[in-house]
N, C-alpha and C. Protein backbone atom coordinates (compact mmCIF):
# COMPACT_ATOMS: atom_id res chain seq x y z
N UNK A 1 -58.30 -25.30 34.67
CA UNK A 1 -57.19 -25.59 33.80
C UNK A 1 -56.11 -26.32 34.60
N UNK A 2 -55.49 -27.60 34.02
CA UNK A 2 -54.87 -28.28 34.44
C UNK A 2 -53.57 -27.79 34.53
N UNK A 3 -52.15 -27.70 35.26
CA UNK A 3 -50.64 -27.07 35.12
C UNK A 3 -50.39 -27.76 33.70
N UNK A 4 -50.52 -29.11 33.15
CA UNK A 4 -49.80 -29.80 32.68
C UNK A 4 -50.14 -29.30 30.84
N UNK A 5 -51.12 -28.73 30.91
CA UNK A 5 -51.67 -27.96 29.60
C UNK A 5 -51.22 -26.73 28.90
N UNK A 6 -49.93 -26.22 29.90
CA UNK A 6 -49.36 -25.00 29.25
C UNK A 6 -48.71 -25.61 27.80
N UNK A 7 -48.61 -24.51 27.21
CA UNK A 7 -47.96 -24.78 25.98
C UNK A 7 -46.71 -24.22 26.01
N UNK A 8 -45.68 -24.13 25.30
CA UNK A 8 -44.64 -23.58 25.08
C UNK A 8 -43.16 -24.69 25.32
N UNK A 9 -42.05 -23.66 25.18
CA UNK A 9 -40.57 -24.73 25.73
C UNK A 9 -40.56 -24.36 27.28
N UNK A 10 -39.48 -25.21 27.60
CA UNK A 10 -38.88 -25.34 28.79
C UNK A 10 -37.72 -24.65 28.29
N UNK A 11 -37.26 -24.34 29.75
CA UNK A 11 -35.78 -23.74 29.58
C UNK A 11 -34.66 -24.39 29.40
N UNK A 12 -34.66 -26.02 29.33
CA UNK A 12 -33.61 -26.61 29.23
C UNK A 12 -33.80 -26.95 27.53
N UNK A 13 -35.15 -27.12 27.14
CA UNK A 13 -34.92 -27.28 25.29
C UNK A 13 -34.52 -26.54 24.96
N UNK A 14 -34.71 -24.46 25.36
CA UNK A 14 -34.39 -23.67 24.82
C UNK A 14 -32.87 -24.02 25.28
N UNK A 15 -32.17 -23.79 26.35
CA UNK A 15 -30.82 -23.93 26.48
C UNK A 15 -30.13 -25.06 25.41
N UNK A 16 -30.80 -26.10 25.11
CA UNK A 16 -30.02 -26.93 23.86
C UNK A 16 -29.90 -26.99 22.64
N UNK A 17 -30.99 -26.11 22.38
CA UNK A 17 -31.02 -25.32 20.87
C UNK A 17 -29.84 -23.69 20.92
N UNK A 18 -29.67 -23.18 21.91
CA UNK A 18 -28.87 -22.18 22.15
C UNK A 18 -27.69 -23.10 22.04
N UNK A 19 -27.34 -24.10 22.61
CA UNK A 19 -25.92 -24.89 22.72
C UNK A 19 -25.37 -25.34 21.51
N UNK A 20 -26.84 -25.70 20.58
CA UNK A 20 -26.47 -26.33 19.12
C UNK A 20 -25.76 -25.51 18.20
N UNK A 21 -26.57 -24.03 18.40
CA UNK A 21 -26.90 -22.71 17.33
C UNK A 21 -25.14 -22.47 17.63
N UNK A 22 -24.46 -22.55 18.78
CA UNK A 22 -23.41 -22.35 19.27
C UNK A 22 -22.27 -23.02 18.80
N UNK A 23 -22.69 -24.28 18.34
CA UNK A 23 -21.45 -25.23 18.34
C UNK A 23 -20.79 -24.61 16.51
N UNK A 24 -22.13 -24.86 16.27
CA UNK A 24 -22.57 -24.69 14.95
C UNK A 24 -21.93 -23.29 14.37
N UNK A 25 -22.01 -22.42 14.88
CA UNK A 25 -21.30 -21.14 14.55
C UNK A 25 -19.86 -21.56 14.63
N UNK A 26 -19.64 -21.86 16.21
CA UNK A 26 -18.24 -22.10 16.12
C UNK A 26 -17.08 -22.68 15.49
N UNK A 27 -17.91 -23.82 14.69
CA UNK A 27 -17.05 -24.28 13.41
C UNK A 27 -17.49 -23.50 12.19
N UNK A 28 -18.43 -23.24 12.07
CA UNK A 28 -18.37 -22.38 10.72
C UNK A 28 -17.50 -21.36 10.65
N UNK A 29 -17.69 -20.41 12.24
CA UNK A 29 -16.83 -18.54 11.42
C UNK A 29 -15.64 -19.07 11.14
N UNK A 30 -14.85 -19.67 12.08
CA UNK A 30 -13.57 -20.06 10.70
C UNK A 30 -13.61 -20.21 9.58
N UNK A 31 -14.28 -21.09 9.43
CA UNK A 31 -14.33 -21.78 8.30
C UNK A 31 -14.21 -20.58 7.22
N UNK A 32 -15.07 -20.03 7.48
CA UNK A 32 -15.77 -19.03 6.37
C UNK A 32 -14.58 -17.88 6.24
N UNK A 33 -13.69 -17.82 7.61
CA UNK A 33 -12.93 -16.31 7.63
C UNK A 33 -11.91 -17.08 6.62
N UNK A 34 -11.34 -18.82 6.58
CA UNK A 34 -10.46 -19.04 5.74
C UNK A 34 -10.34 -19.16 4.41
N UNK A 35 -11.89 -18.95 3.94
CA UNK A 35 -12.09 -19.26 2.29
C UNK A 35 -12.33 -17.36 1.90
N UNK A 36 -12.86 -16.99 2.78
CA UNK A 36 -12.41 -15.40 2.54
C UNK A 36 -10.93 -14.89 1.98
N UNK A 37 -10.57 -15.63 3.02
CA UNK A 37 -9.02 -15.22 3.20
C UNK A 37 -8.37 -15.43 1.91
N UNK A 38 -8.49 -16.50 1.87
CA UNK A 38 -8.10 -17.43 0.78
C UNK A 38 -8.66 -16.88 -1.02
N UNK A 39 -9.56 -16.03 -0.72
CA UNK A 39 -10.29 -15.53 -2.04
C UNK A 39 -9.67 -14.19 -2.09
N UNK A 40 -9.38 -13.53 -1.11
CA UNK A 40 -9.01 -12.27 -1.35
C UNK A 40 -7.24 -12.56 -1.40
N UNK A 41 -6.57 -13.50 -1.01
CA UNK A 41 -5.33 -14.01 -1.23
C UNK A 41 -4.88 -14.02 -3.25
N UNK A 42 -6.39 -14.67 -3.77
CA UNK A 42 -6.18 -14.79 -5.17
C UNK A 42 -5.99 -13.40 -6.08
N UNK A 43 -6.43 -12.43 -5.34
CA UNK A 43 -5.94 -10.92 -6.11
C UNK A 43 -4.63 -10.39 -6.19
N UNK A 44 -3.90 -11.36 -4.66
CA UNK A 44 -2.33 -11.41 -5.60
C UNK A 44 -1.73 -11.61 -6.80
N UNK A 45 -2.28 -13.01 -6.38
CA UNK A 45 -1.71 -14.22 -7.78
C UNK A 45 -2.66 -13.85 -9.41
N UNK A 46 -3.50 -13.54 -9.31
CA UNK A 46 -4.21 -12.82 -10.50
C UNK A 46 -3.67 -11.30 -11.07
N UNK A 47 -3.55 -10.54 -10.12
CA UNK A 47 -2.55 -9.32 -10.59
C UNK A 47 -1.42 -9.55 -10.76
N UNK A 48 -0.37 -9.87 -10.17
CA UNK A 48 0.90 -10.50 -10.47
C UNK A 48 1.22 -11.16 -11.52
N UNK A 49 -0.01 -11.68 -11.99
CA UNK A 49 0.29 -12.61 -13.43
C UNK A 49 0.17 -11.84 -14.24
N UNK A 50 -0.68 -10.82 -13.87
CA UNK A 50 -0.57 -9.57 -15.47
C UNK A 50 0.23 -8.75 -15.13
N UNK A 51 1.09 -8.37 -14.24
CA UNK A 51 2.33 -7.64 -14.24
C UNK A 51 3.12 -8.58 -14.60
N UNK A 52 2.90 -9.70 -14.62
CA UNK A 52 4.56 -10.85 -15.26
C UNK A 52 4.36 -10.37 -16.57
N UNK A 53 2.68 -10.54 -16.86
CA UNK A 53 2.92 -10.84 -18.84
C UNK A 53 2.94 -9.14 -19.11
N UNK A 54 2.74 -8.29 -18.26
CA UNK A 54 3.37 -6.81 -19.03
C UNK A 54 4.62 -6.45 -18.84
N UNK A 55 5.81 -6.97 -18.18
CA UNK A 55 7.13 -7.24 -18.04
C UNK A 55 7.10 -7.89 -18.62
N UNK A 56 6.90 -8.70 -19.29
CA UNK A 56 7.84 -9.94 -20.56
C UNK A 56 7.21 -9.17 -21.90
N UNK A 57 5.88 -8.38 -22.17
CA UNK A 57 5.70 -7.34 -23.34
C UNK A 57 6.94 -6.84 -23.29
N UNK A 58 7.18 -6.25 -22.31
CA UNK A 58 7.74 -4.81 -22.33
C UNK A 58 9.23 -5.17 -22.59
N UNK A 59 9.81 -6.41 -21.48
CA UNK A 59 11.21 -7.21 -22.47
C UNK A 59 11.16 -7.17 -24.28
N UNK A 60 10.05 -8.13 -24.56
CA UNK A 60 10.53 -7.99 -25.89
C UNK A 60 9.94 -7.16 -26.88
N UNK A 61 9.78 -5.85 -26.37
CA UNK A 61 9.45 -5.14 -27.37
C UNK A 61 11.09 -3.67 -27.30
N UNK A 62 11.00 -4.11 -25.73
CA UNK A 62 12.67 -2.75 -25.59
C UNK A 62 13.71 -3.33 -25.51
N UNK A 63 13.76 -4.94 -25.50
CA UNK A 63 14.65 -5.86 -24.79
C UNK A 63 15.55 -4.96 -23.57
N UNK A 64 14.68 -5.15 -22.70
CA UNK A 64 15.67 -4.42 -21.00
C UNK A 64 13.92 -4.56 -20.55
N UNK A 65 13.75 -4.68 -18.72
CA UNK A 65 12.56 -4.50 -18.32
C UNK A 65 12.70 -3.53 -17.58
N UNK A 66 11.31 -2.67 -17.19
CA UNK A 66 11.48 -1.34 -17.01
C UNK A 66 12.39 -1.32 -15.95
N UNK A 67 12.96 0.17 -15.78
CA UNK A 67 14.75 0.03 -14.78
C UNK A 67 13.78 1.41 -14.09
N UNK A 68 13.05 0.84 -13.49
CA UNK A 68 12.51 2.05 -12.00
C UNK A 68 12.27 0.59 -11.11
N UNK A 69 11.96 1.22 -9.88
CA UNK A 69 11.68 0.96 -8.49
C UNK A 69 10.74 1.55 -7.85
N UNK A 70 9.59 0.92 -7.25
CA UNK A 70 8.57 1.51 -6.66
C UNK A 70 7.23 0.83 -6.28
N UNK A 71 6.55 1.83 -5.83
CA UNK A 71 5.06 1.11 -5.44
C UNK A 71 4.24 1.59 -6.75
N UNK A 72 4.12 0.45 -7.19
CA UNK A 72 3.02 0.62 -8.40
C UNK A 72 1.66 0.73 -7.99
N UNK A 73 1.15 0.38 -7.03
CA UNK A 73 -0.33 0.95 -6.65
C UNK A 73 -0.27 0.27 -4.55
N UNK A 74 -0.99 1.12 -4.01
CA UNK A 74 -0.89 0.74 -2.17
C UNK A 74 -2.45 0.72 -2.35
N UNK A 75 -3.76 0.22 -2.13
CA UNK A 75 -4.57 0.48 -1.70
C UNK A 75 -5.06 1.14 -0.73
N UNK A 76 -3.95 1.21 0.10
CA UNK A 76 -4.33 2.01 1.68
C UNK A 76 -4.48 3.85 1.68
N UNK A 77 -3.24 3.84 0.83
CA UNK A 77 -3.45 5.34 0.49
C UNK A 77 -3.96 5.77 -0.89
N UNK A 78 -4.58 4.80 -1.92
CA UNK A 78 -5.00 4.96 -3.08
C UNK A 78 -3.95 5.81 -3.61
N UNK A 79 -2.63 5.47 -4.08
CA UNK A 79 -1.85 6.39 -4.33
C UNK A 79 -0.32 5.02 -5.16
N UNK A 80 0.13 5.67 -6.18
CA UNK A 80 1.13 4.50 -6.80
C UNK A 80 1.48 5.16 -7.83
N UNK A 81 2.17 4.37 -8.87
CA UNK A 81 2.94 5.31 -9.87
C UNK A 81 2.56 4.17 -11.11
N UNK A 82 1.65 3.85 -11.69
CA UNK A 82 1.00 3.08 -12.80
C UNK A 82 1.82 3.40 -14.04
N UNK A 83 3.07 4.39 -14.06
CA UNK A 83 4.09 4.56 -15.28
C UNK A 83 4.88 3.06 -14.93
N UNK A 84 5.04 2.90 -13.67
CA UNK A 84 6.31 1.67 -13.50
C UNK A 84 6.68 0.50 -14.26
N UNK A 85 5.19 0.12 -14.70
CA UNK A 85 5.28 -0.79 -15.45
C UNK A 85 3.77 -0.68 -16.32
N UNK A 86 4.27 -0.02 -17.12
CA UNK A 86 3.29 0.03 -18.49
C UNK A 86 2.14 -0.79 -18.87
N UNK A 87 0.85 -0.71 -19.21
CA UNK A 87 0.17 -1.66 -19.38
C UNK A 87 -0.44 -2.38 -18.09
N UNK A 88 0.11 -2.16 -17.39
CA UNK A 88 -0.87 -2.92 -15.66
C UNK A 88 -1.91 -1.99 -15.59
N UNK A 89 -2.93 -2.01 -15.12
CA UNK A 89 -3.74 -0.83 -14.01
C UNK A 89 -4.32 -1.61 -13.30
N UNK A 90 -3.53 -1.79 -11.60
CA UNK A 90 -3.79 -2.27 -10.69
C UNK A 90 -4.94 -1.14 -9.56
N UNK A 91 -5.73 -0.36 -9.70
CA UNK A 91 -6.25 0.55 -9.13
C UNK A 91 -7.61 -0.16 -8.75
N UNK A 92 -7.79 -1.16 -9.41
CA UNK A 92 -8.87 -1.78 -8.47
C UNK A 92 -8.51 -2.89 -7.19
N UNK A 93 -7.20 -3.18 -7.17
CA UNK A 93 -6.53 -3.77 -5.97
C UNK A 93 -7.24 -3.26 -4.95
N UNK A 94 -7.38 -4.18 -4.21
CA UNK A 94 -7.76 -3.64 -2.65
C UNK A 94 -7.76 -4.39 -1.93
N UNK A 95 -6.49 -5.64 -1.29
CA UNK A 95 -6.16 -6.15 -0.61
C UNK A 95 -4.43 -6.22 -0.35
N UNK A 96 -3.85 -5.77 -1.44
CA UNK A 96 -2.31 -5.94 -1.76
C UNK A 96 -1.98 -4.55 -2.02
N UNK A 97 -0.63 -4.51 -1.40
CA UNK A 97 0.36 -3.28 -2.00
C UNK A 97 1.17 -3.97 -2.90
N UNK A 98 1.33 -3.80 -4.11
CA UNK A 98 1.79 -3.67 -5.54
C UNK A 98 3.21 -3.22 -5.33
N UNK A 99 4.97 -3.57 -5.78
CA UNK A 99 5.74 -2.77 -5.43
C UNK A 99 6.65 -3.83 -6.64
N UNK A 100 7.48 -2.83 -7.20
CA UNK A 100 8.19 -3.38 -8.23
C UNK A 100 9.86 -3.01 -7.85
N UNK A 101 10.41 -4.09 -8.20
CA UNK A 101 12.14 -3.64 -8.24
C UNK A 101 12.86 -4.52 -9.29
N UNK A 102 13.57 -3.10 -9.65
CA UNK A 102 14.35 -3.84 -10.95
C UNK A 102 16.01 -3.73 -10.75
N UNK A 103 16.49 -4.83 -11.37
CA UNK A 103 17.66 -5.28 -11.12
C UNK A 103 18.20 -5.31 -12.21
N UNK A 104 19.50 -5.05 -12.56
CA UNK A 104 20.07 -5.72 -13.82
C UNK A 104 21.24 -5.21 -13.56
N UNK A 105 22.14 -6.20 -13.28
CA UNK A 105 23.51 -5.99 -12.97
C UNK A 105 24.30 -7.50 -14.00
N UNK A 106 25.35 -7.80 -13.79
CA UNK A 106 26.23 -8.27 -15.06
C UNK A 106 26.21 -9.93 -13.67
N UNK A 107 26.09 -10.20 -12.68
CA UNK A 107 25.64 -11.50 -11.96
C UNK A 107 23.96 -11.84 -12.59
N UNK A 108 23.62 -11.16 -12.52
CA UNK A 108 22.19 -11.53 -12.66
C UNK A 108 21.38 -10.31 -13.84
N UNK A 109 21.76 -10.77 -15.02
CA UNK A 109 21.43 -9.58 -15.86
C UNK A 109 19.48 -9.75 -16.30
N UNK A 110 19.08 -8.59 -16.20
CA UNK A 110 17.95 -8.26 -16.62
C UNK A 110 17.35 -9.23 -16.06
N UNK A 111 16.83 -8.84 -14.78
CA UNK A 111 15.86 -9.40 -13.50
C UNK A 111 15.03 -8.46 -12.98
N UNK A 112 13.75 -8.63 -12.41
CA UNK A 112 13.23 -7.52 -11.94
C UNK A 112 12.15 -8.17 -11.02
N UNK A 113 11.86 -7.90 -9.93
CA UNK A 113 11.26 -8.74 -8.69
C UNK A 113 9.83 -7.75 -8.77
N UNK A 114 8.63 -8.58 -8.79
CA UNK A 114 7.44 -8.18 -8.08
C UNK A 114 6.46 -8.95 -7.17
N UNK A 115 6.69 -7.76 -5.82
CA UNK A 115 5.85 -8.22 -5.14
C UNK A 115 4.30 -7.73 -4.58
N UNK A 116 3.35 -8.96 -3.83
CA UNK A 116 2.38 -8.33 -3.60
C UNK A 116 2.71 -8.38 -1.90
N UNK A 117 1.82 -6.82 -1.31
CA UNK A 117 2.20 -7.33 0.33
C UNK A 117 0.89 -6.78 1.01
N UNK A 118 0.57 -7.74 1.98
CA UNK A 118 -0.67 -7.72 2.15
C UNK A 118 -0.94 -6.50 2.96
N UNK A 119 -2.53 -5.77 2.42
CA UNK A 119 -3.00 -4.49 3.31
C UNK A 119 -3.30 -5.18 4.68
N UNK A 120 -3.21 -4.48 5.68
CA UNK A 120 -3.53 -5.16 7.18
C UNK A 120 -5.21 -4.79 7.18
N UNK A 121 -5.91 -5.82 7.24
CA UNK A 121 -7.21 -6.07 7.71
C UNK A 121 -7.34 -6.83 8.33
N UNK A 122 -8.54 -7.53 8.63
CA UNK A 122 -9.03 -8.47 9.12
C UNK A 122 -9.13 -9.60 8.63
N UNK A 123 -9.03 -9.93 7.38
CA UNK A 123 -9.04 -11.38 6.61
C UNK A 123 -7.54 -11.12 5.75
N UNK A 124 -6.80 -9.76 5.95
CA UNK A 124 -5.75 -10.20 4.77
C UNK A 124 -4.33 -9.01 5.90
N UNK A 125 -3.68 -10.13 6.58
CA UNK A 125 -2.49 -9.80 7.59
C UNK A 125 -1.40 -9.08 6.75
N UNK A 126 -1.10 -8.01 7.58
CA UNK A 126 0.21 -7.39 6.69
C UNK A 126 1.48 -8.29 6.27
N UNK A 127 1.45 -9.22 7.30
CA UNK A 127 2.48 -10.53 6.76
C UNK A 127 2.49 -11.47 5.70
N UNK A 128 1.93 -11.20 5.10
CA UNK A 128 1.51 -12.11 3.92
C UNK A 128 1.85 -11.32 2.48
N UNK A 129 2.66 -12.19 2.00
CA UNK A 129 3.18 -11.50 0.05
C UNK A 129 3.25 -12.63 -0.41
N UNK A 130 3.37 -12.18 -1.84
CA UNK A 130 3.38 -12.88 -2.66
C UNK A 130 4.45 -12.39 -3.45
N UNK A 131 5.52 -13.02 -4.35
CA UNK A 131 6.80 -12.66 -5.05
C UNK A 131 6.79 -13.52 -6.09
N UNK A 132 7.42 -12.56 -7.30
CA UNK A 132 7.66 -13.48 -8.31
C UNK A 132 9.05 -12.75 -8.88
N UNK A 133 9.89 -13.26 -9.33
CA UNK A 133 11.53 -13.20 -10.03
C UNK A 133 11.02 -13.25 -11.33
N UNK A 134 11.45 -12.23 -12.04
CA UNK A 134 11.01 -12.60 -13.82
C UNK A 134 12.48 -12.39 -14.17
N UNK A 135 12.84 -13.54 -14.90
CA UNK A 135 14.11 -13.03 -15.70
C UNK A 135 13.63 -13.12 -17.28
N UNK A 136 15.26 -12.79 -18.51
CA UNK A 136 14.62 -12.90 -19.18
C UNK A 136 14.76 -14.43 -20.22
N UNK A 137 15.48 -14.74 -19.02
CA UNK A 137 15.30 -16.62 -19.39
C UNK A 137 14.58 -17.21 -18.38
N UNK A 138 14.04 -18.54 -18.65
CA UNK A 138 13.24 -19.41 -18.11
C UNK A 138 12.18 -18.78 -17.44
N UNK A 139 11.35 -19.43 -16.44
CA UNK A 139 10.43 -19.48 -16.11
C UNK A 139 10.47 -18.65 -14.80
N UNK A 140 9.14 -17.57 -14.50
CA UNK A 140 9.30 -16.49 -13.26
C UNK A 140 8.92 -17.82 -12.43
N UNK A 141 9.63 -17.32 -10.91
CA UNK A 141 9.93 -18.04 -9.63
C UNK A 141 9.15 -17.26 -8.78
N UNK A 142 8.38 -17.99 -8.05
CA UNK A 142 7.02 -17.46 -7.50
C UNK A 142 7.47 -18.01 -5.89
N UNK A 143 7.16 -16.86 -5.00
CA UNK A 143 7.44 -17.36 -3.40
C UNK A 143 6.58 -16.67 -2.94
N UNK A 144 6.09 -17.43 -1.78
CA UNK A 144 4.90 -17.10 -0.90
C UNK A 144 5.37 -16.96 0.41
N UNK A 145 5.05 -15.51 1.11
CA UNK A 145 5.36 -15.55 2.73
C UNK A 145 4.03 -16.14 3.32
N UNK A 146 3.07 -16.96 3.13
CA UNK A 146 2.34 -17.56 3.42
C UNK A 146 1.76 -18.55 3.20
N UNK A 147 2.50 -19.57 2.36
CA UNK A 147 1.77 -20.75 1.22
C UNK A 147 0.61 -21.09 1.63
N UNK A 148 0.01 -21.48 2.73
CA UNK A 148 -1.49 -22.18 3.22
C UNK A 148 -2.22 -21.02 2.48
N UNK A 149 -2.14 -20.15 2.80
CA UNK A 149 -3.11 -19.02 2.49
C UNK A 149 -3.03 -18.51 1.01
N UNK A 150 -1.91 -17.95 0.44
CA UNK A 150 -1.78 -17.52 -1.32
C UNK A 150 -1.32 -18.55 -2.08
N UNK A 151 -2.56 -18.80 -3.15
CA UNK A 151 -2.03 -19.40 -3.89
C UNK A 151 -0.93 -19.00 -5.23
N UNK A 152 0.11 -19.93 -5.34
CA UNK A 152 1.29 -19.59 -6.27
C UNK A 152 0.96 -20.10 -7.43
N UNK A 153 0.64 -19.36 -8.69
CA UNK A 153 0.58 -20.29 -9.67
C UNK A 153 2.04 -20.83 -10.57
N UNK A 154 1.45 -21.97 -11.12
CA UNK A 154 2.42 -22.59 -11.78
C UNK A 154 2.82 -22.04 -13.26
């Protein structure tokens, strides 16, 4: 048997398929951790919109929006007060703490702020909320402590 008849790789093809498999990961896991991110970001802006439209029920059916303060649902401790604002059930949340405050003073009458704030994981940073201003004129005002990442709807 001749040397030149072995079969198999060499160690330098295998080393360049290891180098490829490498590069190749290395642009993807981002990639992938930012559309994660970015998907579990949308359970803000999707809950938040049904706490806007059960605060604007709840305006015009009592005209006043509910006058408590609180965490309407935390995922971390599975624990919240789902009276706060009537009609939500945020209990399948599980990236955002839920927290409501109501305002209504004679500068700024019948206002009430909700925000979302992010559970600390790995794809969703405790620094990250989402806010919306509902009054009971014009249009709720939506702010992001993260714009790249939560989307605000219009």
């Amino acid at each position: 048997m001749r040397m030149w008849d072995k079969k198999g790789f060499t160690l330098i093809e295998l080393m360049v398929v290891i180098i490829i498999i490498a590069v190749l990961a290395a642009i993807a896991i981002p990639l992938y951790t930012s559309y994660t991110k970015h998907a579990k970001a949308g359970e803000a802006s999707n809950l938040l919109g049904s706490c806007v439209t059960a605060a604007q029920v709840y305006y015009q059916r009592w005209g006043q929006y509910p006058n408590s303060t609180g965490t309407i649902w935390d995922p971390s401790s599975q624990s919240g007060d789902q009276n706060l604002l009537p009609g939500v059930d945020l209990r399948a949340a599980k990236y955002f703490k839920y927290v409501i405050s109501a305002v209504d003073n004679s500068s700024d009458p019948k206002t009430i702020t909700l925000r979302a704030t992010g559970v600390a994981s790995p794809f969703t940073g405790a620094n990250e909320w989402l806010e919306v201003v509902v009054k009971s004129y014009g249009r709720p005002v939506w702010t992001s402590g993260n714009p790249s990442d939560i989307p605000t709807p219009e």
